[in-house]
N, C-alpha and C. Protein backbone atom coordinates (compact mmCIF):
# COMPACT_ATOMS: atom_id res chain seq x y z
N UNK A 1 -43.80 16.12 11.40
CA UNK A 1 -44.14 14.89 10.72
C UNK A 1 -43.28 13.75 11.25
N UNK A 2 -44.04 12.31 11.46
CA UNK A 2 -42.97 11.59 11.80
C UNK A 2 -43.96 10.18 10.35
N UNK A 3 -42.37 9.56 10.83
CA UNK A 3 -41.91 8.83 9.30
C UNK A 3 -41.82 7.32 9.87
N UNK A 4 -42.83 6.31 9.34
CA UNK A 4 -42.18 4.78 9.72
C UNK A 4 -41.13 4.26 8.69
N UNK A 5 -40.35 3.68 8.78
CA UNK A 5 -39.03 3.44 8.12
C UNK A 5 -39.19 1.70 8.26
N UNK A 6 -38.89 1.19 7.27
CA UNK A 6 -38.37 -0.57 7.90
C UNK A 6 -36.69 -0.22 8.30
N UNK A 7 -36.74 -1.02 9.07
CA UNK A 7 -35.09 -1.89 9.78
C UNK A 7 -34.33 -1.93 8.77
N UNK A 8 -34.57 -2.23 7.44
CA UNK A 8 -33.78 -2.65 6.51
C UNK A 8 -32.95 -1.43 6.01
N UNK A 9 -33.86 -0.61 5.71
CA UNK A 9 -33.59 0.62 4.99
C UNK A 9 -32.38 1.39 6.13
N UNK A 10 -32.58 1.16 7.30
CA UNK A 10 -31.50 2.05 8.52
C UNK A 10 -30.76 1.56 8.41
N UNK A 11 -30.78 0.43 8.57
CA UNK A 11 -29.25 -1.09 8.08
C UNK A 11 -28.07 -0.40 7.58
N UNK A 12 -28.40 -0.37 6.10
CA UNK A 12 -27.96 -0.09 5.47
C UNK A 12 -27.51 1.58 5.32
N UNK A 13 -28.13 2.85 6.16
CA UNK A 13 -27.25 4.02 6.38
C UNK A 13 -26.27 3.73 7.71
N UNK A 14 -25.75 2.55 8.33
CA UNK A 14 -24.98 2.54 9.15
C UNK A 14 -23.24 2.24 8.96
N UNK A 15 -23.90 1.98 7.05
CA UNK A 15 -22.17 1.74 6.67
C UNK A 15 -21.20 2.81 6.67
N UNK A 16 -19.98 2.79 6.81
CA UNK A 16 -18.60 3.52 6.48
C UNK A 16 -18.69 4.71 5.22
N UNK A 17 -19.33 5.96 5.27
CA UNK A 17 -19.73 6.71 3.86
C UNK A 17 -18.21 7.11 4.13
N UNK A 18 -17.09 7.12 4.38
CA UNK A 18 -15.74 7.62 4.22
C UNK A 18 -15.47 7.03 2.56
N UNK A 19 -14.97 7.83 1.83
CA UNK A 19 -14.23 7.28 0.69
C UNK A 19 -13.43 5.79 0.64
N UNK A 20 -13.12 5.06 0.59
CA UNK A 20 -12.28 4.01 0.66
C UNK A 20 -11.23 4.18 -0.09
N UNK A 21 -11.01 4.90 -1.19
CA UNK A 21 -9.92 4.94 -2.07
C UNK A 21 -8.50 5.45 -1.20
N UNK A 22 -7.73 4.64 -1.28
CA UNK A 22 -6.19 5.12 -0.35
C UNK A 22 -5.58 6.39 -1.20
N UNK A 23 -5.28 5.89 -2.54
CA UNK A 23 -4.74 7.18 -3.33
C UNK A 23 -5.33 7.51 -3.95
N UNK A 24 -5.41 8.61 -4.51
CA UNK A 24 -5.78 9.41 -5.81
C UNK A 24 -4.67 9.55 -6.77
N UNK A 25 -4.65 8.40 -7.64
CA UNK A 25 -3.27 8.68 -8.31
C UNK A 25 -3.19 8.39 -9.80
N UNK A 26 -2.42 9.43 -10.63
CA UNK A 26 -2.30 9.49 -11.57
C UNK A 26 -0.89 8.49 -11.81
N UNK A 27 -1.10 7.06 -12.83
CA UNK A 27 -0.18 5.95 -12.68
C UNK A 27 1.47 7.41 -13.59
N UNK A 28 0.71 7.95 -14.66
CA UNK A 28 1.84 8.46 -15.46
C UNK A 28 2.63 9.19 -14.86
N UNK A 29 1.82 9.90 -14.12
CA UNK A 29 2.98 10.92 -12.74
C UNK A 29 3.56 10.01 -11.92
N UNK A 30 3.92 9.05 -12.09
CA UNK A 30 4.31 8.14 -10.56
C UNK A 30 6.10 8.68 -11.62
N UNK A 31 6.92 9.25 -10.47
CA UNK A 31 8.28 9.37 -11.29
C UNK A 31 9.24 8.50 -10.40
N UNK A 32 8.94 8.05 -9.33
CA UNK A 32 9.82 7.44 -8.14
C UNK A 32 9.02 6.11 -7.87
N UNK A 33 9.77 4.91 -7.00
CA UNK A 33 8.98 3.49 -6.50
C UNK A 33 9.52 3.65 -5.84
N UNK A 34 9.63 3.94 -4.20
CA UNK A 34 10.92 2.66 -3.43
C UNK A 34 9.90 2.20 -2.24
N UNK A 35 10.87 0.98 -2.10
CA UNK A 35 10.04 -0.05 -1.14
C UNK A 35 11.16 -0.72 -0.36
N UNK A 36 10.65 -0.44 1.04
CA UNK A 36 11.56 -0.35 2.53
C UNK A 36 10.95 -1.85 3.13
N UNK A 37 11.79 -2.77 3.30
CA UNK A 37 10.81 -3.94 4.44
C UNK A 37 11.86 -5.20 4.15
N UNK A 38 10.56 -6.13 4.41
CA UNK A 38 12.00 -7.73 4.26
C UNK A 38 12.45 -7.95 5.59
N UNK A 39 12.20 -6.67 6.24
CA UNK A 39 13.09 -7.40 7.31
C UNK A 39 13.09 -8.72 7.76
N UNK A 40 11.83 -9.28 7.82
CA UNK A 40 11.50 -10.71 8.83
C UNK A 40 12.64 -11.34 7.26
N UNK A 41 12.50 -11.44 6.32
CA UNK A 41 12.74 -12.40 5.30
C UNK A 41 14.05 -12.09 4.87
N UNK A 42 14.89 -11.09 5.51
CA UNK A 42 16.85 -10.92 4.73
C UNK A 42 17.36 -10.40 6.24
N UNK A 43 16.45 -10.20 7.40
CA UNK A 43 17.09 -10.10 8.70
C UNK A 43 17.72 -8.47 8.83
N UNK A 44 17.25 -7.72 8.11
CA UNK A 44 17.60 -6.10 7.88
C UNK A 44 16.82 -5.44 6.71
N UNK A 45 16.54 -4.62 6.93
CA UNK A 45 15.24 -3.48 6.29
C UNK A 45 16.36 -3.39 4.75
N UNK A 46 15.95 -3.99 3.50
CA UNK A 46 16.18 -3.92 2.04
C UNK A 46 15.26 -2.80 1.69
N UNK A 47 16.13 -2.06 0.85
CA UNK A 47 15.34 -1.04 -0.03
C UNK A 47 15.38 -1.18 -1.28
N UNK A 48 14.24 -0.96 -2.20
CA UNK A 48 14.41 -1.07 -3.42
C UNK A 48 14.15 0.21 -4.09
N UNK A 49 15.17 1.01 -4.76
CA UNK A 49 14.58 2.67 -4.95
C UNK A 49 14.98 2.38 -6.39
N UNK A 50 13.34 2.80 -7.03
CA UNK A 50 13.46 2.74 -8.23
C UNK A 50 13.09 4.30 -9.18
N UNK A 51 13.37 4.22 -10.28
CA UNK A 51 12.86 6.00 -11.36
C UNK A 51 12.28 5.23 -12.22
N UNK A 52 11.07 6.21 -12.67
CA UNK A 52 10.23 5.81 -13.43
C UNK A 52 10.53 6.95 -14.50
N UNK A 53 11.20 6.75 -15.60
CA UNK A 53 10.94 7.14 -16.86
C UNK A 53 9.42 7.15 -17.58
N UNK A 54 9.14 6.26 -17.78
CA UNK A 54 7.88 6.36 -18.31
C UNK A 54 7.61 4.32 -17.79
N UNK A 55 6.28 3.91 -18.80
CA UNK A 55 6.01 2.72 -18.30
C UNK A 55 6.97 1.32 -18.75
N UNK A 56 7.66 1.85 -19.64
CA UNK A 56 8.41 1.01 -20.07
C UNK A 56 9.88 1.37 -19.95
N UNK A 57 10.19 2.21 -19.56
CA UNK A 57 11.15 2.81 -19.41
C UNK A 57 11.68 2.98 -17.64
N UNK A 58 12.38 2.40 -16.90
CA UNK A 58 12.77 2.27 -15.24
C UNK A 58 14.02 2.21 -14.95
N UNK A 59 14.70 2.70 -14.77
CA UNK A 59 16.15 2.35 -13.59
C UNK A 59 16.05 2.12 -11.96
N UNK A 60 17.03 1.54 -11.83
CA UNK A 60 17.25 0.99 -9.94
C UNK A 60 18.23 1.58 -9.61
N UNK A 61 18.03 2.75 -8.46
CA UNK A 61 18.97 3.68 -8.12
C UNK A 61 19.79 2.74 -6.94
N UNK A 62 18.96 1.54 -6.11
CA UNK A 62 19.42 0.82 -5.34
C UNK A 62 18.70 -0.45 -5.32
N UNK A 63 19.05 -1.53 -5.21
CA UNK A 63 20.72 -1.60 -4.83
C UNK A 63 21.38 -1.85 -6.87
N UNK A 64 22.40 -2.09 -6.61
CA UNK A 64 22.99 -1.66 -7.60
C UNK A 64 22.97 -3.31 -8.52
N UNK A 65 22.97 -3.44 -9.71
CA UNK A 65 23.29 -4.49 -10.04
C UNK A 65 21.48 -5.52 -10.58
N UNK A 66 21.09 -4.66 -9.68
CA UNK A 66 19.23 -5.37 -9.33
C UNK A 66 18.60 -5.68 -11.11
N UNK A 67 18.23 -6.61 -11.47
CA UNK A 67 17.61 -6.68 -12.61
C UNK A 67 15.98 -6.41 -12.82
N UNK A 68 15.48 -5.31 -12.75
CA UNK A 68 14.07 -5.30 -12.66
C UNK A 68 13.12 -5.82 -13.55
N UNK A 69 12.46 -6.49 -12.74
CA UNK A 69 11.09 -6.91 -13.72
C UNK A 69 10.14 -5.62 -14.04
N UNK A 70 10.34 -4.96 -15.32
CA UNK A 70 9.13 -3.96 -14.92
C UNK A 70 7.75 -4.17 -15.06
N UNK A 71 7.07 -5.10 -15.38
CA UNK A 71 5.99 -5.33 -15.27
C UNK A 71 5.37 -5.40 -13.88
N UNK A 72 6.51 -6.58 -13.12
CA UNK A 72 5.89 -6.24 -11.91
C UNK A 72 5.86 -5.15 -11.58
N UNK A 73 6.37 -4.16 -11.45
CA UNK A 73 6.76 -2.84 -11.04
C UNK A 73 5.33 -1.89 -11.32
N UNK A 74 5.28 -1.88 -12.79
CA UNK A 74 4.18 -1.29 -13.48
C UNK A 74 3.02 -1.83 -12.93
N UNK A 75 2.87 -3.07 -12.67
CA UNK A 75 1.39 -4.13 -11.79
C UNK A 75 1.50 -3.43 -10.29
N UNK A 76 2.48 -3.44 -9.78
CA UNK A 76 2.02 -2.76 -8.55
C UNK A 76 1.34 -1.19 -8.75
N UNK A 77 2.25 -0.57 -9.22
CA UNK A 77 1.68 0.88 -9.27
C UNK A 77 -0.47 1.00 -10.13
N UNK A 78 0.06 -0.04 -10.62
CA UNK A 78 -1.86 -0.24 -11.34
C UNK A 78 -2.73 -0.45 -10.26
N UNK A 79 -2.15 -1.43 -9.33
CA UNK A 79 -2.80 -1.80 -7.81
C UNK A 79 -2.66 -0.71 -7.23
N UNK A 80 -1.60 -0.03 -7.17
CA UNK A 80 -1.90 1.15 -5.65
C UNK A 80 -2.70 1.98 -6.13
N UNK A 81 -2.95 2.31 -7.42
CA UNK A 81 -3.68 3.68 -8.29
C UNK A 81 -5.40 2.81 -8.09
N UNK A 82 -5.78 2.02 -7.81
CA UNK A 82 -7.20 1.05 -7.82
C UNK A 82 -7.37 1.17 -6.22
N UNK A 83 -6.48 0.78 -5.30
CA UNK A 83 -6.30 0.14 -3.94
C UNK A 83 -7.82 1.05 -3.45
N UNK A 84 -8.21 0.07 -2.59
CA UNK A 84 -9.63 0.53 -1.84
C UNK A 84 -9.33 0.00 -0.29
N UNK A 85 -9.88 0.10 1.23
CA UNK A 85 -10.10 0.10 2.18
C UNK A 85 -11.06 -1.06 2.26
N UNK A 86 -10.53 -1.80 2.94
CA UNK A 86 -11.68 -2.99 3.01
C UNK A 86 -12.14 -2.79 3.89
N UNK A 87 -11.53 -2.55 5.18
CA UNK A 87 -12.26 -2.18 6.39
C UNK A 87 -11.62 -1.00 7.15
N UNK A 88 -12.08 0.20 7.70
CA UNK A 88 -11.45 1.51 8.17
C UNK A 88 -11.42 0.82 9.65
N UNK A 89 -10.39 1.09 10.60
CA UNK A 89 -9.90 0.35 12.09
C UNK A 89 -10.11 1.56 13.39
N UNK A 90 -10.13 2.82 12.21
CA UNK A 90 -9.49 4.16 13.37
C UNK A 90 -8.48 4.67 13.74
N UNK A 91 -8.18 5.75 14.35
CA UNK A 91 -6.88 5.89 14.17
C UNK A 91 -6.42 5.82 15.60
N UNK A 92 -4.93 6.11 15.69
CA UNK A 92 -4.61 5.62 17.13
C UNK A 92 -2.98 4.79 16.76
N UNK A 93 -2.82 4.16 17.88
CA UNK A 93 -1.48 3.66 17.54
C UNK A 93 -1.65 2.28 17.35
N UNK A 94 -0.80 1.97 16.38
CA UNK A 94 -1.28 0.21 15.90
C UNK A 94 -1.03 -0.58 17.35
N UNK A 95 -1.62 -1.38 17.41
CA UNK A 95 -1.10 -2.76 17.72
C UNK A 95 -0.28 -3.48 17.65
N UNK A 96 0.41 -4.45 18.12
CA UNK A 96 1.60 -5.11 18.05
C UNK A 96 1.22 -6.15 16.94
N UNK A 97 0.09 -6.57 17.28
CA UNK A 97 0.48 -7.83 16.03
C UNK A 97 -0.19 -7.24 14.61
N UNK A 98 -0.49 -6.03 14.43
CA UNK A 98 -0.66 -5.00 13.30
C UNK A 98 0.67 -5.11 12.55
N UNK A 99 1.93 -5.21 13.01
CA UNK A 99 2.79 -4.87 12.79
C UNK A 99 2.94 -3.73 11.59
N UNK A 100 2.66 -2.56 12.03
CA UNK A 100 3.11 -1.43 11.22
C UNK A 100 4.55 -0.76 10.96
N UNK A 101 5.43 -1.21 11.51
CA UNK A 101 6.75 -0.66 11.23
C UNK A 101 7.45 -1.68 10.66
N UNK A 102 8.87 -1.35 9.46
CA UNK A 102 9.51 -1.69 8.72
C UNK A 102 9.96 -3.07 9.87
N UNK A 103 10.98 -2.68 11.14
CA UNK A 103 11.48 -3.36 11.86
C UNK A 103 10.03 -4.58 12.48
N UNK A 104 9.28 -4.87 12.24
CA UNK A 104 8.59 -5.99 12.53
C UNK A 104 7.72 -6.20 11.62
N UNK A 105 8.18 -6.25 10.14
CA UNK A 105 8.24 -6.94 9.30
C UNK A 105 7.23 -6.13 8.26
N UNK A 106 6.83 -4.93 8.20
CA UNK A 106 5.85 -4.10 7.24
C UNK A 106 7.28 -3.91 6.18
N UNK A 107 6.12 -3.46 5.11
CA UNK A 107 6.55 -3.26 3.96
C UNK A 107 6.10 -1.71 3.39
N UNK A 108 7.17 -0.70 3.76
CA UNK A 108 6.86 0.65 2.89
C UNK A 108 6.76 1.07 1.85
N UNK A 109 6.37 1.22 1.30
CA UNK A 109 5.65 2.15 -0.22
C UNK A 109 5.89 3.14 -0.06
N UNK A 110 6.64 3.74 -0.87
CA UNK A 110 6.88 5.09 -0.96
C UNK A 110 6.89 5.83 -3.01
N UNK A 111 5.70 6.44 -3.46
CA UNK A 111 5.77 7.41 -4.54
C UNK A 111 5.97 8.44 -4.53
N UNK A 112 6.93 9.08 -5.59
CA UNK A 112 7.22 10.19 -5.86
C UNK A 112 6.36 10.36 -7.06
N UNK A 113 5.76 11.49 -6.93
CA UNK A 113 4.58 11.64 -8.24
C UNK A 113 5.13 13.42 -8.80
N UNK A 114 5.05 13.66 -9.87
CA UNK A 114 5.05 14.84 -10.55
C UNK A 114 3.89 15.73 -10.08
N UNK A 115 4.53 16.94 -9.77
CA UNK A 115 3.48 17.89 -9.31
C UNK A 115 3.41 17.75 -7.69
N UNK A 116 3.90 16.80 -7.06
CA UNK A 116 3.27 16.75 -5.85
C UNK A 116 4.28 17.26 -4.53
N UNK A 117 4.31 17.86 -3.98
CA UNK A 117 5.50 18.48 -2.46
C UNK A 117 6.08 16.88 -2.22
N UNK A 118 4.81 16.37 -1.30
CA UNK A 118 4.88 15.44 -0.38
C UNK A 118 4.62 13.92 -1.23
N UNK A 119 5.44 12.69 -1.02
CA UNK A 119 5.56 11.86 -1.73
C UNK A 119 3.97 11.21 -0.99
N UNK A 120 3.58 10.11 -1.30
CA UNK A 120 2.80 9.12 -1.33
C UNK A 120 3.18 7.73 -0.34
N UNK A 121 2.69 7.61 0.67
CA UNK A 121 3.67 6.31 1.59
C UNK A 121 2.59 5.31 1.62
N UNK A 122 2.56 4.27 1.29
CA UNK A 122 1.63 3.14 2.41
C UNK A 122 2.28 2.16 2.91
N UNK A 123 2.04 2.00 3.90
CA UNK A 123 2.47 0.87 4.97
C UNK A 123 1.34 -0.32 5.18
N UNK A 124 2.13 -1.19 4.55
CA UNK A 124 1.36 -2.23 4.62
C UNK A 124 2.14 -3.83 5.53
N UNK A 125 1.33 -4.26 6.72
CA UNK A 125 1.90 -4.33 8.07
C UNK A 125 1.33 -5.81 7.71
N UNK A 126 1.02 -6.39 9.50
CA UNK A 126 0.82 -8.25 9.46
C UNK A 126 -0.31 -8.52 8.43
N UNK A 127 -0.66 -9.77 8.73
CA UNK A 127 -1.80 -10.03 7.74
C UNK A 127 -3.34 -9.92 8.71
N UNK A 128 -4.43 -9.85 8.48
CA UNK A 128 -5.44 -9.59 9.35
C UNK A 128 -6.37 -10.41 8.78
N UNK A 129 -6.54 -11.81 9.55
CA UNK A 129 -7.17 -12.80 8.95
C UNK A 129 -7.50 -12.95 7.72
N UNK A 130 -8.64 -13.37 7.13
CA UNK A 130 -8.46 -13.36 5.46
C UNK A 130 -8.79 -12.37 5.01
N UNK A 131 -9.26 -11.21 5.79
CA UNK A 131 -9.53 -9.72 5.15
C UNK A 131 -8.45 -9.26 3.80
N UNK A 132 -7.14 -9.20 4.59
CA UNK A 132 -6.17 -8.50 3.66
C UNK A 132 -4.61 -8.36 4.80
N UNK A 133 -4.22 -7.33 4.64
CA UNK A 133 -2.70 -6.88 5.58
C UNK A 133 -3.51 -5.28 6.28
N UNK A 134 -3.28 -5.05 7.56
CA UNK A 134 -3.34 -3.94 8.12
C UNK A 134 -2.27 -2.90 7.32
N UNK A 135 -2.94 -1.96 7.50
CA UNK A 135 -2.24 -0.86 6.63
C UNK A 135 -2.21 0.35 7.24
N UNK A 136 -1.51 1.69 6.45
CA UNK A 136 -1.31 2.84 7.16
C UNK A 136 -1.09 4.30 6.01
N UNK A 137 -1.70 4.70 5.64
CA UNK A 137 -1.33 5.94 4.75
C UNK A 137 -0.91 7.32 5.05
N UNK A 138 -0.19 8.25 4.66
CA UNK A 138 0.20 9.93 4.71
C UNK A 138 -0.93 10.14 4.13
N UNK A 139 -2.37 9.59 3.76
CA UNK A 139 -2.89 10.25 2.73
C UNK A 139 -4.57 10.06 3.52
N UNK A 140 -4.13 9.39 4.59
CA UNK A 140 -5.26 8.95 5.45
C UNK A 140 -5.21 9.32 6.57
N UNK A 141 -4.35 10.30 6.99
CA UNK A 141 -4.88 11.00 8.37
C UNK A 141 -4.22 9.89 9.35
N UNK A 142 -3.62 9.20 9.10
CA UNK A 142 -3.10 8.19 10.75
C UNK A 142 -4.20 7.03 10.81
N UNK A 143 -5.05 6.95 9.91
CA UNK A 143 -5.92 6.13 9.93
C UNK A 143 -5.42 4.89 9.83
N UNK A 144 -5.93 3.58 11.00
CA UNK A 144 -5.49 2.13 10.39
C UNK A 144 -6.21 1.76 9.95
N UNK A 145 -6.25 1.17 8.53
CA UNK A 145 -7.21 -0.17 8.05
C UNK A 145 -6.58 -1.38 7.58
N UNK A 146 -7.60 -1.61 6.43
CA UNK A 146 -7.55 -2.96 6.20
C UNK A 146 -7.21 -3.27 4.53
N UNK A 147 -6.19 -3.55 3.99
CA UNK A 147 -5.81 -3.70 2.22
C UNK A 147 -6.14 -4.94 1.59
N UNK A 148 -6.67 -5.52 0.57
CA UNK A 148 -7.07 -6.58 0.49
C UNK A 148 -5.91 -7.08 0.14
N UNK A 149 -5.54 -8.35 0.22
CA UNK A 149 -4.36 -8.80 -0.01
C UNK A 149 -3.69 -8.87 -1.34
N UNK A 150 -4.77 -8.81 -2.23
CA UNK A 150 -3.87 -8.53 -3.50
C UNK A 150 -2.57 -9.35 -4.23
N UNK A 151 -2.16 -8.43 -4.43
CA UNK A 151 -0.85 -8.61 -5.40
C UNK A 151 0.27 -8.64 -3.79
N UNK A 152 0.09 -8.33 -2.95
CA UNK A 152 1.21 -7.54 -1.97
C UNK A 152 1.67 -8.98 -0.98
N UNK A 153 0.51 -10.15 -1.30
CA UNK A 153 1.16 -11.26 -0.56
C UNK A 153 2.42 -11.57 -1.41
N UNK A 154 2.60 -11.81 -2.00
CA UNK A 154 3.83 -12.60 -2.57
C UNK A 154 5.11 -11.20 -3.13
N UNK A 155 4.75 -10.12 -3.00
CA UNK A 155 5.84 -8.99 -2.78
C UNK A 155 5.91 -8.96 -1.37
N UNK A 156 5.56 -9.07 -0.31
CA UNK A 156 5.87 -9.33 0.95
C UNK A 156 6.80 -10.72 1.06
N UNK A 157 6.55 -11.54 0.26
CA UNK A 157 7.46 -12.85 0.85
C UNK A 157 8.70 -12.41 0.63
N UNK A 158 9.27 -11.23 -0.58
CA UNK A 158 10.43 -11.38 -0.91
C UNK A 158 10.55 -10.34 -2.20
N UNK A 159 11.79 -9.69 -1.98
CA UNK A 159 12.28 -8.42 -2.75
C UNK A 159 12.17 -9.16 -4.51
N UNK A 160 11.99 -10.62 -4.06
CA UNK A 160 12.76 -10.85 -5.23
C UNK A 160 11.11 -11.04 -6.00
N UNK A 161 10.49 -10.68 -5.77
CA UNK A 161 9.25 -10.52 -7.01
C UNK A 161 9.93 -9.62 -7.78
N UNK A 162 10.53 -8.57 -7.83
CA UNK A 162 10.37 -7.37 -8.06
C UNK A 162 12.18 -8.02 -9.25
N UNK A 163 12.59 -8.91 -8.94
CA UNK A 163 13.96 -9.24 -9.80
C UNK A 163 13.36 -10.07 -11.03
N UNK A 164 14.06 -9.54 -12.33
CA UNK A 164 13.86 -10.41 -13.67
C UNK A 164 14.56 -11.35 -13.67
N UNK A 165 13.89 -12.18 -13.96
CA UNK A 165 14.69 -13.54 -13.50
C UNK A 165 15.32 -14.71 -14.96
């Protein structure tokens, strides 16, 4: 048997059927935050390593002294537990102006979740026109894409979203 089809209808099976979701994550298991980057903006890779008691409940294992906002804290982890793929890139080795590593100016994500061996990383690198920031997951196979910009522009300008002020 053969089948006439319109154009339209094929169109549309040529999209990305890959999942888009970066994590699968349960926000209450998140027991760890830390976040590696800054470099371009304090001239050396700042870490912020935080414990999650519960949602209202946080300590800052580093640096010492740090006053946390936990809301922001809690707003990010709501974003990474939602986060979707705006655009999948392939995998392979980034690009230079991708900037995927801490030292040219990405910003690491790193969760520790209950139950889990292996923590949770995303790397979220330059900006990629108005799409979002190039990105990088442990949870995506080496895959590069694309994060919508989100909440992560203005935690990229500076550690100090993350300080109660």
């Amino acid at each position: 048997m053969v089948f006439l089809v319109a154009k339209s209808i094929l169109e549309t099976l040529k999209t990305d059927w890959r999942d888009p979701t970066v994590f699968h994550l349960e926000v209450p298991k998140v027991k760890g935050l830390k976040l590696i980057g800054w470099q371009d903006v304090v001239g050396s890779p700042y870490v912020l390593d935080l414990e999650r008691k519960s949602a209202q409940d946080w300590s800052v294992k580093t640096p010492q002294d740090f006053k946390l906002n936990i809301p922001a804290a809690e707003g990010l982890l709501t974003e990474l537990a939602q986060i979707k793929v705006v655009r999948f890139l392939g995998k392979g080795v980034p690009k230079p102006e991708q900037k995927l590593t801490v030292n040219e100016g990405a910003l690491e994500i790193v969760l520790t979740v209950e139950g889990d061996k292996e923590p949770y990383t995303l790397t979220v690198g330059g900006p990629s026109d108005n799409e979002g920031y190039y990105a990088r997951s442990n949870k995506l196979l080496d895959e590069i894409f694309i994060v919508p910009k989100g909440n992560f522009e203005p935690i990229k300008k500076m550690p100090a979203h993350f300080k109660f002020q």
